[in-house]
N, C-alpha and C. Protein backbone atom coordinates (compact mmCIF):
# COMPACT_ATOMS: atom_id res chain seq x y z
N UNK A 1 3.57 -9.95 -20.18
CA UNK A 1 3.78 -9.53 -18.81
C UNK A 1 5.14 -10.07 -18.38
N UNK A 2 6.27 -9.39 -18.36
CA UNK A 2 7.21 -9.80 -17.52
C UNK A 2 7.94 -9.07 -16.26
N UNK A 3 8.95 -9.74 -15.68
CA UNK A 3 9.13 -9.28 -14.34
C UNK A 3 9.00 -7.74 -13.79
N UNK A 4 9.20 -6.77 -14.80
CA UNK A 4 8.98 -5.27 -14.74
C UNK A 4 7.64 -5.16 -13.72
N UNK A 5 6.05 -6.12 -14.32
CA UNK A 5 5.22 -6.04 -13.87
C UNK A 5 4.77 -6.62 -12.31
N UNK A 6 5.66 -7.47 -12.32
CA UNK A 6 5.52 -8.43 -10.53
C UNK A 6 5.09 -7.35 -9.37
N UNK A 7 6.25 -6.13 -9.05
CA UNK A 7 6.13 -5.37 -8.18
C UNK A 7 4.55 -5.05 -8.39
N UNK A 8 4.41 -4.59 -9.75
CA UNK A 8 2.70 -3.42 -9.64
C UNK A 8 1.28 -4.65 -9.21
N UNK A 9 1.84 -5.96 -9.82
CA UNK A 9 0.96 -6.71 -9.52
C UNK A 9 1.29 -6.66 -7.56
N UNK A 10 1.89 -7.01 -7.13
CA UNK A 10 2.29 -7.35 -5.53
C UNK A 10 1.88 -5.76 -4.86
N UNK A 11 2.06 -4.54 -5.10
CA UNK A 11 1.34 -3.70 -4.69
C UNK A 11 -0.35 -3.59 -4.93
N UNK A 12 -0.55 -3.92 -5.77
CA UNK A 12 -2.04 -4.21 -6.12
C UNK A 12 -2.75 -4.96 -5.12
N UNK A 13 -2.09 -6.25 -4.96
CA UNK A 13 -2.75 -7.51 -4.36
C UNK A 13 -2.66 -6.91 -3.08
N UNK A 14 -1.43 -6.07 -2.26
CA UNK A 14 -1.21 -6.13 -0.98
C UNK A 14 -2.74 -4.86 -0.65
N UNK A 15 -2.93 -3.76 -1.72
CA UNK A 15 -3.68 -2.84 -1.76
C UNK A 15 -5.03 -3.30 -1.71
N UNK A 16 -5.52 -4.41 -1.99
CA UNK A 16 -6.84 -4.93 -2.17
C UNK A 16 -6.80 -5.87 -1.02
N UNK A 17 -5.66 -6.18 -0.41
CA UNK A 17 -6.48 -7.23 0.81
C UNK A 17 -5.90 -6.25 2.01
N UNK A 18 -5.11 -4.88 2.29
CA UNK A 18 -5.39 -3.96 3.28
C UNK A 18 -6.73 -3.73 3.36
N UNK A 19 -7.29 -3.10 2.26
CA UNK A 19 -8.91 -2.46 2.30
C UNK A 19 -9.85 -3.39 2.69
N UNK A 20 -9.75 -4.73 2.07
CA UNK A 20 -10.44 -5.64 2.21
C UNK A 20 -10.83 -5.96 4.03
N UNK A 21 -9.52 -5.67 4.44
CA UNK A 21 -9.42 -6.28 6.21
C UNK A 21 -9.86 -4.84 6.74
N UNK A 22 -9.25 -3.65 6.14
CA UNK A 22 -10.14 -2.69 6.71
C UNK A 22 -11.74 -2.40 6.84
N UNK A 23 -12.56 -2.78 5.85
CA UNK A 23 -13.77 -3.00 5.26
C UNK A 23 -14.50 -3.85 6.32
N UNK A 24 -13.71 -5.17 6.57
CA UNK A 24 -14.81 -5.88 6.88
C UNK A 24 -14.09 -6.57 8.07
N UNK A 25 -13.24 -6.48 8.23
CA UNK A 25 -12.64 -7.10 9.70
C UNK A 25 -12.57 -5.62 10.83
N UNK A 26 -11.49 -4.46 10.52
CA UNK A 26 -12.03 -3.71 11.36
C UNK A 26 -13.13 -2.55 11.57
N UNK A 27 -13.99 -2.44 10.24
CA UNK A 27 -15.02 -1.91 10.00
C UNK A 27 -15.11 -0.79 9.80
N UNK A 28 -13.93 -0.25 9.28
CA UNK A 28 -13.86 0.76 9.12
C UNK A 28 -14.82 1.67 8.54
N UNK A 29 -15.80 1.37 8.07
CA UNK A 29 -16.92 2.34 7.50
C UNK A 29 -17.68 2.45 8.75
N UNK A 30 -17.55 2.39 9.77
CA UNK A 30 -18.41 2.25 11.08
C UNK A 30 -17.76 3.50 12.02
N UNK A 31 -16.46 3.66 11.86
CA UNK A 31 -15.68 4.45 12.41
C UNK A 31 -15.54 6.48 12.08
N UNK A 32 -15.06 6.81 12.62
CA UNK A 32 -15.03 8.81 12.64
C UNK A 32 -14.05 8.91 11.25
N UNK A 33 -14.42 9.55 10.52
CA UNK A 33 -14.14 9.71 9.02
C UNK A 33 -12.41 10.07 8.98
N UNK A 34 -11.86 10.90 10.24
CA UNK A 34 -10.10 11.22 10.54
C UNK A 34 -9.89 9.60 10.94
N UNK A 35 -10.04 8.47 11.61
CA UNK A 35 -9.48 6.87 11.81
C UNK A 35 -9.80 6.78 10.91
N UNK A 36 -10.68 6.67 9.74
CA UNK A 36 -11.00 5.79 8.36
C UNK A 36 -9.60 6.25 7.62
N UNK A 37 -9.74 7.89 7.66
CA UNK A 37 -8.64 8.20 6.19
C UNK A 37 -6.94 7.93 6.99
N UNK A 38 -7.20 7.84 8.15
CA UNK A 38 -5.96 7.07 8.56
C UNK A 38 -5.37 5.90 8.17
N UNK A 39 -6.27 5.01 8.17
CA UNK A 39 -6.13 3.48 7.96
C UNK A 39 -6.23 3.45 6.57
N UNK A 40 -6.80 4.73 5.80
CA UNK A 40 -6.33 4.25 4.12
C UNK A 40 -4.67 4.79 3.79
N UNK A 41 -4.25 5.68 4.59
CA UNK A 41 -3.37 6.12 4.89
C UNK A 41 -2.23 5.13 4.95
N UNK A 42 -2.65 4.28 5.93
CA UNK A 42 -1.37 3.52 6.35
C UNK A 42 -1.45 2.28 5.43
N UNK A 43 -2.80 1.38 4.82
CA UNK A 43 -2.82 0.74 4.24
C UNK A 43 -2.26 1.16 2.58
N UNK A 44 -2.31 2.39 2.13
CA UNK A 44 -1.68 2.31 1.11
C UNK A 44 -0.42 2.69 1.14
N UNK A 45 0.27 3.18 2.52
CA UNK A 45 1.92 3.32 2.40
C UNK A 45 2.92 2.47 1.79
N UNK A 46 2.78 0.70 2.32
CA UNK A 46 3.30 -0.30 1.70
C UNK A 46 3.26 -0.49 -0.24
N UNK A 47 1.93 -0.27 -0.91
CA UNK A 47 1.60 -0.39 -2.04
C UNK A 47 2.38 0.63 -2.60
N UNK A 48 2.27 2.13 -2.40
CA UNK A 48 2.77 3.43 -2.56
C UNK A 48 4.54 3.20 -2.20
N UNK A 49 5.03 2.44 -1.75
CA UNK A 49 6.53 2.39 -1.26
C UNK A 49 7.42 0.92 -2.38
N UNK A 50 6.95 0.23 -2.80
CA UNK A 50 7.04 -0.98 -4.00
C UNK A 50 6.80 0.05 -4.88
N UNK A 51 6.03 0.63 -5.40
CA UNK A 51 5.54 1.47 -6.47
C UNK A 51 7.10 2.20 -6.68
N UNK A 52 7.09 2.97 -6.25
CA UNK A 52 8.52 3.95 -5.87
C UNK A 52 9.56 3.56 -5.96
N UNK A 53 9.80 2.49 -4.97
CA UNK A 53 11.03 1.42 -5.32
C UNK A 53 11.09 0.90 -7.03
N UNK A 54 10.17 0.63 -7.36
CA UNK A 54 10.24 0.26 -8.94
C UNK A 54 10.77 1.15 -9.51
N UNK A 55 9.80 2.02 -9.70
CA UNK A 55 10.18 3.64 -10.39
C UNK A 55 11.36 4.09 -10.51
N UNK A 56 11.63 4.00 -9.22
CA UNK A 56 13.07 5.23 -9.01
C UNK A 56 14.13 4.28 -8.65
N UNK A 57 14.06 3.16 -8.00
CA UNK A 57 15.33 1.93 -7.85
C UNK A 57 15.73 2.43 -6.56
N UNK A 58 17.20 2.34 -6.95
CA UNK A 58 18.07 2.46 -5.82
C UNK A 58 17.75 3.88 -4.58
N UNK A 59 17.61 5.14 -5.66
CA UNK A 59 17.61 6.22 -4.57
C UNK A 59 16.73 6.28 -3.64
N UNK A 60 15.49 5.60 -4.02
CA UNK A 60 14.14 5.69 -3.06
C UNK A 60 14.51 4.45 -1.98
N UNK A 61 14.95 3.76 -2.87
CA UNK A 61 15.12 2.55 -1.45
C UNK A 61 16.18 2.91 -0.27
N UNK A 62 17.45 3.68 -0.86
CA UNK A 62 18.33 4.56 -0.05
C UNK A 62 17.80 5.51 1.03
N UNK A 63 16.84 6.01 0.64
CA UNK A 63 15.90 6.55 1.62
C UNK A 63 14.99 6.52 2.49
N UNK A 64 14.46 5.33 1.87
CA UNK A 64 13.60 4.22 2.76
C UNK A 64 14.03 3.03 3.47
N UNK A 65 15.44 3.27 3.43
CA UNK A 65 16.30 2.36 4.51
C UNK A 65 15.98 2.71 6.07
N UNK A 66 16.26 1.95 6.55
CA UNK A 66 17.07 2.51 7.80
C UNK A 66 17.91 2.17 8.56
């Protein structure tokens, strides 16, 4: 395992404790099924945006500037 892998590990970890706080802090299984797939929505943007940045480097991050 070397540094190549850090990012997928750090999207992973950030991906399992979004759901985690969605799950059981704001309860989201309790909620209207359009707020649930929202909040998986937004919780996997961050994971999904490291991912990309790896992948593709510079151009994605050029784009995801602001």
């Amino acid at each position: 395992m070397g540094p190549h892998a850090v990012p997928w590990i750090v999207a992973a970890i950030i991906w399992i404790k979004g759901s985690l706080v969605a799950r059981h802090f704001i309860e989201s299984a309790l909620v209207h099924p359009f707020i649930r797939n929202v909040l998986r929505i937004f919780i996997a943007f961050t994971p999904i945006a490291i991912v990309l940045t790896t992948l593709v480097g510079d151009s994605f991050a050029r784009l995801a500037s602001l």
